[in-house]
C-alpha atoms as a PDB file:
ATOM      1  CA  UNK A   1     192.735 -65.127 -22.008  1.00  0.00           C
ATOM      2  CA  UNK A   2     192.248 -66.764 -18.588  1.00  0.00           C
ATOM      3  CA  UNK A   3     188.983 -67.596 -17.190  1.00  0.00           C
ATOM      4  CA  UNK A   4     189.237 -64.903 -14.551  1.00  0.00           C
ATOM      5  CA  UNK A   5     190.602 -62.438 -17.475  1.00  0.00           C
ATOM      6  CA  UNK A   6     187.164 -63.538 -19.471  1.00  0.00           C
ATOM      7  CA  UNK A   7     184.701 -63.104 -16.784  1.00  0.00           C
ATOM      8  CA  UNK A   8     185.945 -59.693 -15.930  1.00  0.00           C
ATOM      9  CA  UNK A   9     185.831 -58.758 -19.889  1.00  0.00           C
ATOM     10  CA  UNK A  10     182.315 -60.284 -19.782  1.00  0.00           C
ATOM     11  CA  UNK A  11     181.265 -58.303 -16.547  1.00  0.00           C
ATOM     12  CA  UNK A  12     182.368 -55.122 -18.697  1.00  0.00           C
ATOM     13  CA  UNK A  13     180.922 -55.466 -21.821  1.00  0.00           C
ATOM     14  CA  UNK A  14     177.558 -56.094 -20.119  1.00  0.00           C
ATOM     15  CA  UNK A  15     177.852 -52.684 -17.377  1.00  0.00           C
ATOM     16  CA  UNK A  16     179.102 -50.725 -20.464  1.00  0.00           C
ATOM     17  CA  UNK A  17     176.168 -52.682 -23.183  1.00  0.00           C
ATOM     18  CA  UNK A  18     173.046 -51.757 -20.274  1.00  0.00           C
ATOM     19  CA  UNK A  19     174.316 -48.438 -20.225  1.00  0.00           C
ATOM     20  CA  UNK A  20     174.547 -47.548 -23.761  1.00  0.00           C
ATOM     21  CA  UNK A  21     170.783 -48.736 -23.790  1.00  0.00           C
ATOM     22  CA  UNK A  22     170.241 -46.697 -20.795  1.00  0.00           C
ATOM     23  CA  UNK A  23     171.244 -43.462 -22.663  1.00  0.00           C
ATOM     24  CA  UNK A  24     170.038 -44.321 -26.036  1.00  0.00           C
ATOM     25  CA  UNK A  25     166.394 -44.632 -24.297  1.00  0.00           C
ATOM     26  CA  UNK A  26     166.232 -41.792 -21.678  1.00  0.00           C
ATOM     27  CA  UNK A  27     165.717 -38.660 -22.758  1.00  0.00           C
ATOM     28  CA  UNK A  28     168.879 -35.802 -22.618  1.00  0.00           C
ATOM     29  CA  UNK A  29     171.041 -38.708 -21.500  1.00  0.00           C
ATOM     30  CA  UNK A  30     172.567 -40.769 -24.669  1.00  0.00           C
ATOM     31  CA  UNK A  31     171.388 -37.555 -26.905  1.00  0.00           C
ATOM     32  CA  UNK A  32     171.151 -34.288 -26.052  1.00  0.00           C
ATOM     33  CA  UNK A  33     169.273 -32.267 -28.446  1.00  0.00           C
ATOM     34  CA  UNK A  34     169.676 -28.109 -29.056  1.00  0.00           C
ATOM     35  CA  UNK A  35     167.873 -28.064 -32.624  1.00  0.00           C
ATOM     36  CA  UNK A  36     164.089 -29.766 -32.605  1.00  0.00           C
ATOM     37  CA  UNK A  37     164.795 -30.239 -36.623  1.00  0.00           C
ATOM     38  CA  UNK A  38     168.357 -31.511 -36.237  1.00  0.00           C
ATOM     39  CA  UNK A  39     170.159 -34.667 -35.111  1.00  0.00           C
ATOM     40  CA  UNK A  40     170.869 -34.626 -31.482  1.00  0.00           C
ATOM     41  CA  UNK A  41     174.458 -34.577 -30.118  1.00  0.00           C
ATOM     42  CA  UNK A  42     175.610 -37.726 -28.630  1.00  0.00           C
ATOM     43  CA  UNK A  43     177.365 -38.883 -25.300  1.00  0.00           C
ATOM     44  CA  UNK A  44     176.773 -42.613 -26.171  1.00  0.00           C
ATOM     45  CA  UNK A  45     180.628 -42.708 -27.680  1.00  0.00           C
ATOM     46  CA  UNK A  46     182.088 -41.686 -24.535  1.00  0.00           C
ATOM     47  CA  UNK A  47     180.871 -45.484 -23.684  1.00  0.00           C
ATOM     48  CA  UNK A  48     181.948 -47.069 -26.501  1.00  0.00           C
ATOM     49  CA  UNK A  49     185.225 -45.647 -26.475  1.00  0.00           C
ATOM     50  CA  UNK A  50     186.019 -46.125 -23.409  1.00  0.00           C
ATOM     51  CA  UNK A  51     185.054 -49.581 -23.962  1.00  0.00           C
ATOM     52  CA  UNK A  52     187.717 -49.512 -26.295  1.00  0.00           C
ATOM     53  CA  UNK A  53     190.475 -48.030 -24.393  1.00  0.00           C
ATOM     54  CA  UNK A  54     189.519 -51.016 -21.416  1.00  0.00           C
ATOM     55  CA  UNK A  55     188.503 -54.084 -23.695  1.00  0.00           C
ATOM     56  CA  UNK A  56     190.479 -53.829 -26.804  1.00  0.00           C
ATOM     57  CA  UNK A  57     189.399 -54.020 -30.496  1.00  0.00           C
ATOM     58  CA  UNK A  58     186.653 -56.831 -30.159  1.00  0.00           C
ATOM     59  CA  UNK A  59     185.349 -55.384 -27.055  1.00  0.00           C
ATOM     60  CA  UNK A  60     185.163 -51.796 -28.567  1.00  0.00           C
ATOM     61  CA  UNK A  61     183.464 -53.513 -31.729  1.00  0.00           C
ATOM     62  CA  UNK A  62     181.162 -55.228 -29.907  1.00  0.00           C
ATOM     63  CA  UNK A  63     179.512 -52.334 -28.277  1.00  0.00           C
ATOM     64  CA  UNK A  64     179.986 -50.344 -31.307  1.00  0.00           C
ATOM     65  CA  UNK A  65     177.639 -52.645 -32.795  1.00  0.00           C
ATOM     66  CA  UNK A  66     175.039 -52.280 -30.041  1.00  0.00           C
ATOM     67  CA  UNK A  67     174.958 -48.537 -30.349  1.00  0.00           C
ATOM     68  CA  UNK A  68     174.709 -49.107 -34.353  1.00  0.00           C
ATOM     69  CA  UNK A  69     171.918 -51.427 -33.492  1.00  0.00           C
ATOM     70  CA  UNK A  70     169.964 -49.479 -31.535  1.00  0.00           C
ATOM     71  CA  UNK A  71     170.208 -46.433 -33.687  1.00  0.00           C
ATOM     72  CA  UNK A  72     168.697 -48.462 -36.473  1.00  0.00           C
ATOM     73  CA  UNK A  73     165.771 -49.288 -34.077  1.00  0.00           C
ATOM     74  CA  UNK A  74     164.990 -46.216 -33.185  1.00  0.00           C
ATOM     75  CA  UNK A  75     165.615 -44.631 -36.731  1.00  0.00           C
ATOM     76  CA  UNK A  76     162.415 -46.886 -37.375  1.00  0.00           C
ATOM     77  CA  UNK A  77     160.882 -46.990 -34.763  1.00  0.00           C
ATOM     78  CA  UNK A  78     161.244 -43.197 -32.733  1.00  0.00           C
ATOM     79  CA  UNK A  79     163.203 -40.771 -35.034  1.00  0.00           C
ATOM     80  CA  UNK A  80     163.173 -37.355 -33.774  1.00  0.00           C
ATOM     81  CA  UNK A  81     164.097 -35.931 -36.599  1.00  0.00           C
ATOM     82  CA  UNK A  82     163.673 -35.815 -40.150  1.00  0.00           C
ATOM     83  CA  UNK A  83     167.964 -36.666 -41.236  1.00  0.00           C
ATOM     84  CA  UNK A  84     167.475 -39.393 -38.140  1.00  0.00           C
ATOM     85  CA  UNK A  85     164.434 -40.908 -40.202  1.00  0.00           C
ATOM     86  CA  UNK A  86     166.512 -40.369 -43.528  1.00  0.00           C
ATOM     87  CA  UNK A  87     169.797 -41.557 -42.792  1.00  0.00           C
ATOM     88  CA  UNK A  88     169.434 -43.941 -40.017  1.00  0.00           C
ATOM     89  CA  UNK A  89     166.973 -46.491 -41.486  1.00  0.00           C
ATOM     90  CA  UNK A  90     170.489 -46.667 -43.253  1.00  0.00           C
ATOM     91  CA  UNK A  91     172.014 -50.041 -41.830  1.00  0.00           C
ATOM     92  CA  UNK A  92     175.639 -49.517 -42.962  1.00  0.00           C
ATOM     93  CA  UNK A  93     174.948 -45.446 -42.233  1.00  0.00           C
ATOM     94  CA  UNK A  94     173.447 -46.648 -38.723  1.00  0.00           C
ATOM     95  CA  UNK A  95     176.006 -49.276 -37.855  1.00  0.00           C
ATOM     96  CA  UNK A  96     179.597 -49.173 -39.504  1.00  0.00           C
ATOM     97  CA  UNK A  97     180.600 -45.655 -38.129  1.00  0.00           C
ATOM     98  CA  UNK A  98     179.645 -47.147 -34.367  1.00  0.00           C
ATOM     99  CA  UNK A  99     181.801 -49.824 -34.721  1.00  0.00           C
ATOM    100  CA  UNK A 100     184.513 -47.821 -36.193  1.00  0.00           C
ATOM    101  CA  UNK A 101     184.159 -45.998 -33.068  1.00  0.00           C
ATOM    102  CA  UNK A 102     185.267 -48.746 -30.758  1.00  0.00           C
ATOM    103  CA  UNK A 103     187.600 -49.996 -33.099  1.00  0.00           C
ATOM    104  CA  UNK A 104     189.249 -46.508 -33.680  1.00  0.00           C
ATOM    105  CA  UNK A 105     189.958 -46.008 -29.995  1.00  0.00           C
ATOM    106  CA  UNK A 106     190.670 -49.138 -29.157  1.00  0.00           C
ATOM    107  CA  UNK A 107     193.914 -49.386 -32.135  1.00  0.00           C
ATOM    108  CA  UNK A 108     194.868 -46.022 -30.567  1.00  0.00           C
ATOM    109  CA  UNK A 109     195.030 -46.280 -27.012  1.00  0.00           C
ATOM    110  CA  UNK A 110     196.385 -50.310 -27.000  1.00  0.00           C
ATOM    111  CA  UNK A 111     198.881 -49.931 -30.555  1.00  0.00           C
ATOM    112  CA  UNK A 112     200.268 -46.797 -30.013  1.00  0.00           C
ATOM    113  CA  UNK A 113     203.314 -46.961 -27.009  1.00  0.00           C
ATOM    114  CA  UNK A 114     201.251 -50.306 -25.962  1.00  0.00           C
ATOM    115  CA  UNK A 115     203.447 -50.093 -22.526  1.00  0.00           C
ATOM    116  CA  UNK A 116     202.342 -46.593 -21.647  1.00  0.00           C
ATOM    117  CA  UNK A 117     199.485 -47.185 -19.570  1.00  0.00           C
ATOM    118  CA  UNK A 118     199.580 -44.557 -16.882  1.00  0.00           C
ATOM    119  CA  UNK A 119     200.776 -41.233 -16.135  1.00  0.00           C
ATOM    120  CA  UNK A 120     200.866 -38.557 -18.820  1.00  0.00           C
ATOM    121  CA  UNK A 121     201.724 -40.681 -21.545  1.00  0.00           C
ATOM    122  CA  UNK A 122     198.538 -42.560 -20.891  1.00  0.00           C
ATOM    123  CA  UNK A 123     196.271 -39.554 -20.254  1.00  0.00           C
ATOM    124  CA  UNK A 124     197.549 -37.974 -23.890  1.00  0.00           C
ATOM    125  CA  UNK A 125     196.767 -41.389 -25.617  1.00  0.00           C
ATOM    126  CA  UNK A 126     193.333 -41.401 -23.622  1.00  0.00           C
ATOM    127  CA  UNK A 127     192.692 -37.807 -25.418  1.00  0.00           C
ATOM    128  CA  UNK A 128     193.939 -39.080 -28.847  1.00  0.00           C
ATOM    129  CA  UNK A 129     191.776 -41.806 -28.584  1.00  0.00           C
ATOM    130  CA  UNK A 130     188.261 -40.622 -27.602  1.00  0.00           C
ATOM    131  CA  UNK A 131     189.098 -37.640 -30.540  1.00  0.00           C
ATOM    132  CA  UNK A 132     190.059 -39.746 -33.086  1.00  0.00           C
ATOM    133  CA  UNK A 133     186.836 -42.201 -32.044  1.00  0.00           C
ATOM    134  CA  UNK A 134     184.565 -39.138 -31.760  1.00  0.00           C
ATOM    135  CA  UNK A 135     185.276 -37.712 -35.588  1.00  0.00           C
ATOM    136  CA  UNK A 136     185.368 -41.075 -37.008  1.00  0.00           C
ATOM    137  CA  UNK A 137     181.854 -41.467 -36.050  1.00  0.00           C
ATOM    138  CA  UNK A 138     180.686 -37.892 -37.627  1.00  0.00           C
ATOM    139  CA  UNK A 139     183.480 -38.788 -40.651  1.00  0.00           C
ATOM    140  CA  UNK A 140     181.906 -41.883 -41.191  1.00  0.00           C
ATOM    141  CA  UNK A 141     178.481 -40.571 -41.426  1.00  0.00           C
ATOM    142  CA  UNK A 142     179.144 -38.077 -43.633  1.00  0.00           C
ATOM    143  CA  UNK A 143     181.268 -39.878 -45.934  1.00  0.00           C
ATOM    144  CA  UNK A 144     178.177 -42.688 -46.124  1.00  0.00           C
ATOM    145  CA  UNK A 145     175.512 -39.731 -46.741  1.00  0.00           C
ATOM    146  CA  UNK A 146     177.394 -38.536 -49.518  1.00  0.00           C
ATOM    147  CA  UNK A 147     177.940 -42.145 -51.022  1.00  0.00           C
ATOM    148  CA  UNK A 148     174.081 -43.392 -50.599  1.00  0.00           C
ATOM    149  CA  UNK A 149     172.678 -39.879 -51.229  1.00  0.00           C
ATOM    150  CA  UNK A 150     174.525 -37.586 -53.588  1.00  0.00           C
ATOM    151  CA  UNK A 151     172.423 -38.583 -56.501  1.00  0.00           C
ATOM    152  CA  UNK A 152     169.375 -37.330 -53.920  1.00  0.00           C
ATOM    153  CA  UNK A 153     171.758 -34.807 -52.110  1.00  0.00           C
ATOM    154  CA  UNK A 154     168.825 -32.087 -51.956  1.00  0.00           C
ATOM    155  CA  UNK A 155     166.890 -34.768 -49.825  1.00  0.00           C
ATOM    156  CA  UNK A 156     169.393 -34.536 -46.989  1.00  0.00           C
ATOM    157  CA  UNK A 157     170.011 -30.942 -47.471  1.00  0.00           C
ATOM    158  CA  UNK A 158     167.780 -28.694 -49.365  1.00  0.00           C
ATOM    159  CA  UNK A 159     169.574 -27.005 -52.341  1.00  0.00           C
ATOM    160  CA  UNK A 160     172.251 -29.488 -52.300  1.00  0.00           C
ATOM    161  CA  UNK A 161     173.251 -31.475 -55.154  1.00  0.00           C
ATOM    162  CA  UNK A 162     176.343 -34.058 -55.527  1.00  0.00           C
ATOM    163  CA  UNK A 163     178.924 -31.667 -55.718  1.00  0.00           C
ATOM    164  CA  UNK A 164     178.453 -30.066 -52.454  1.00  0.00           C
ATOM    165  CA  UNK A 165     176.927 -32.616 -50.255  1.00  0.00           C
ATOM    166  CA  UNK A 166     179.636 -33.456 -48.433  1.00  0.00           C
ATOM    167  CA  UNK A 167     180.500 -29.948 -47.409  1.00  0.00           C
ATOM    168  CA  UNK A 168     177.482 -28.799 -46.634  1.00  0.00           C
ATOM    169  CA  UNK A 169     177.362 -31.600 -44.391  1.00  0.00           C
ATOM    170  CA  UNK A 170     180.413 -30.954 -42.745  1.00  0.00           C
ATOM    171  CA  UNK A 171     179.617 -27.347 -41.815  1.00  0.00           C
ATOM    172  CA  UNK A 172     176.171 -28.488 -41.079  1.00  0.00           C
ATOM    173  CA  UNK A 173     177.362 -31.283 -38.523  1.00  0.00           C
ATOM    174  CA  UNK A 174     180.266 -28.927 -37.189  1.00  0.00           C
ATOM    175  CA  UNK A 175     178.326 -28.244 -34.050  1.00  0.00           C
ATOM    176  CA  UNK A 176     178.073 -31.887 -33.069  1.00  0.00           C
ATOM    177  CA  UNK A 177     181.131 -33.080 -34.004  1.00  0.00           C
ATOM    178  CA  UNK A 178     182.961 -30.227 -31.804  1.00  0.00           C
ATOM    179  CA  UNK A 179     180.930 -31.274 -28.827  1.00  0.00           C
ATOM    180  CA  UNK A 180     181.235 -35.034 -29.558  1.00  0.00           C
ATOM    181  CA  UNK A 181     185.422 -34.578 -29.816  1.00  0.00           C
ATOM    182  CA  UNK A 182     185.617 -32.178 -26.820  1.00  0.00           C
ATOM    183  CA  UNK A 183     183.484 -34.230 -24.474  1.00  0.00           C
ATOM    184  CA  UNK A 184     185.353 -37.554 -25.232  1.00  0.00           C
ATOM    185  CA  UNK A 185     189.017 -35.452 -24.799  1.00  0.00           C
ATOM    186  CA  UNK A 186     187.949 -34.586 -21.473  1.00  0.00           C
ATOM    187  CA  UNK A 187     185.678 -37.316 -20.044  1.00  0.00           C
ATOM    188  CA  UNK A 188     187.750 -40.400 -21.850  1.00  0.00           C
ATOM    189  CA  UNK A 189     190.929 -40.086 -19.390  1.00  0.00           C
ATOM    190  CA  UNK A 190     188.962 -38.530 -16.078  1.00  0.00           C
ATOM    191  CA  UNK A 191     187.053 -41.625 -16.388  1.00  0.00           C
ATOM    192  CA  UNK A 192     189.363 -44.199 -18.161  1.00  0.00           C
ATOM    193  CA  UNK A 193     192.304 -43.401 -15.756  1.00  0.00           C
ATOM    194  CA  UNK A 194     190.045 -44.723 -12.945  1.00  0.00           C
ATOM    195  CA  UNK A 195     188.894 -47.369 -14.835  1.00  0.00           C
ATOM    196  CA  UNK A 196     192.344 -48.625 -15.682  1.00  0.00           C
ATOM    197  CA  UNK A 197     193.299 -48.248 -12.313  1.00  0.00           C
ATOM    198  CA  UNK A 198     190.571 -50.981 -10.887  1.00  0.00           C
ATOM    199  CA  UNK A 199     191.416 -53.102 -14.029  1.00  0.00           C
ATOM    200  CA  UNK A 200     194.892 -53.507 -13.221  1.00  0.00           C
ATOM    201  CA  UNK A 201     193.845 -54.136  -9.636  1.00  0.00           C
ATOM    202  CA  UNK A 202     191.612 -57.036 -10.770  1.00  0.00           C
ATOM    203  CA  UNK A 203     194.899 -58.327 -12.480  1.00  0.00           C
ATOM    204  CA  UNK A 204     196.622 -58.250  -9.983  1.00  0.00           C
ATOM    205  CA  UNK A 205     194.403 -59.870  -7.425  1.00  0.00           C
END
């Protein structure tokens, strides 16, 4: 990577890295909550995907990680919730799935037709990715949950027990994941088409 090429991925990852702790901290930005008792929905993967999509697999890891981070801070230190407090003190629950995130839509959007980078082609690959990053991040959680917590299942979910965590979980977390996958199909290539655009101007220059 050229210098020029490394200060514009370093001028990215720290926009993209003060906004995710922008919306993790003010309230109805990075989570907006419908049930008091129930995790919030997020919009802080639209960031880290399209960090992704821009900056590749280490830059979509990286602010994967950050969001992971932070949600293990606050699981401690400000959960809302009771399955926030339960879950998210959790550091492989609280991190991993982030940084799949990032990772996800990153391999996407730069392996799949790596030479399609605008016009439709790009715009479909922009949806694929922020879906596929979305539901990796509500996958991942549940999968976790039912690993770390089956043999306590009725602690996440009263009435639950190993066989049926997992489920229950899934239709419990349906709602979010729905609004986490359409948000990122429609916001990832609004937004990412304009960011591409100024990042292949920067190139250029």
């Amino acid at each position: 990577m050229t210098r020029k090429g490394s200060s514009y991925t370093i001028s990215i990852l720290g926009v993209f890295g003060a906004l995710i702790i922008l919306q993790a901290y003010i309230p109805m930005i990075g989570y907006i909550r419908i049930f008091p008792a129930w995790p919030a929905i997020s919009t802080i993967h639209l960031t880290v995907i399209l960090g992704g999509v821009l900056l590749g697999v280490r830059g979509g890891a990286g602010l994967g990680l950050l969001w992971g981070t932070i949600s293990l801070i606050k699981a401690y230190t400000s959960a809302t919730d009771p399955m926030t407090l339960l879950l998210f003190q959790n550091p492989v629950i609280a991190i991993v799935p982030r940084v799949m995130v990032g990772i996800v839509a990153a391999l996407v959007f730069n392996y799949i037709a790596k030479n399609v980078r605008t016009g439709t082609g790009a715009t479909v690959k922009m949806v694929a990715a922020g879906v596929a990053g979305a539901l990796t991040n509500t996958g991942l959680v549940i999968g976790f949950t039912w690993l770390f917590f089956a043999s306590r299942a009725a602690q996440v979910v009263p009435g639950a027990d190993a066989s049926n965590l997992g489920w229950l979980l899934i239709a419990a977390l349906a709602i979010n994941a729905m609004a986490e996958a359409a948000m990122a199909a429609v916001v990832t290539p609004i937004l990412g088409t304009v960011l591409l655009q100024v990042q292949h101007r920067h190139r250029k220059a």
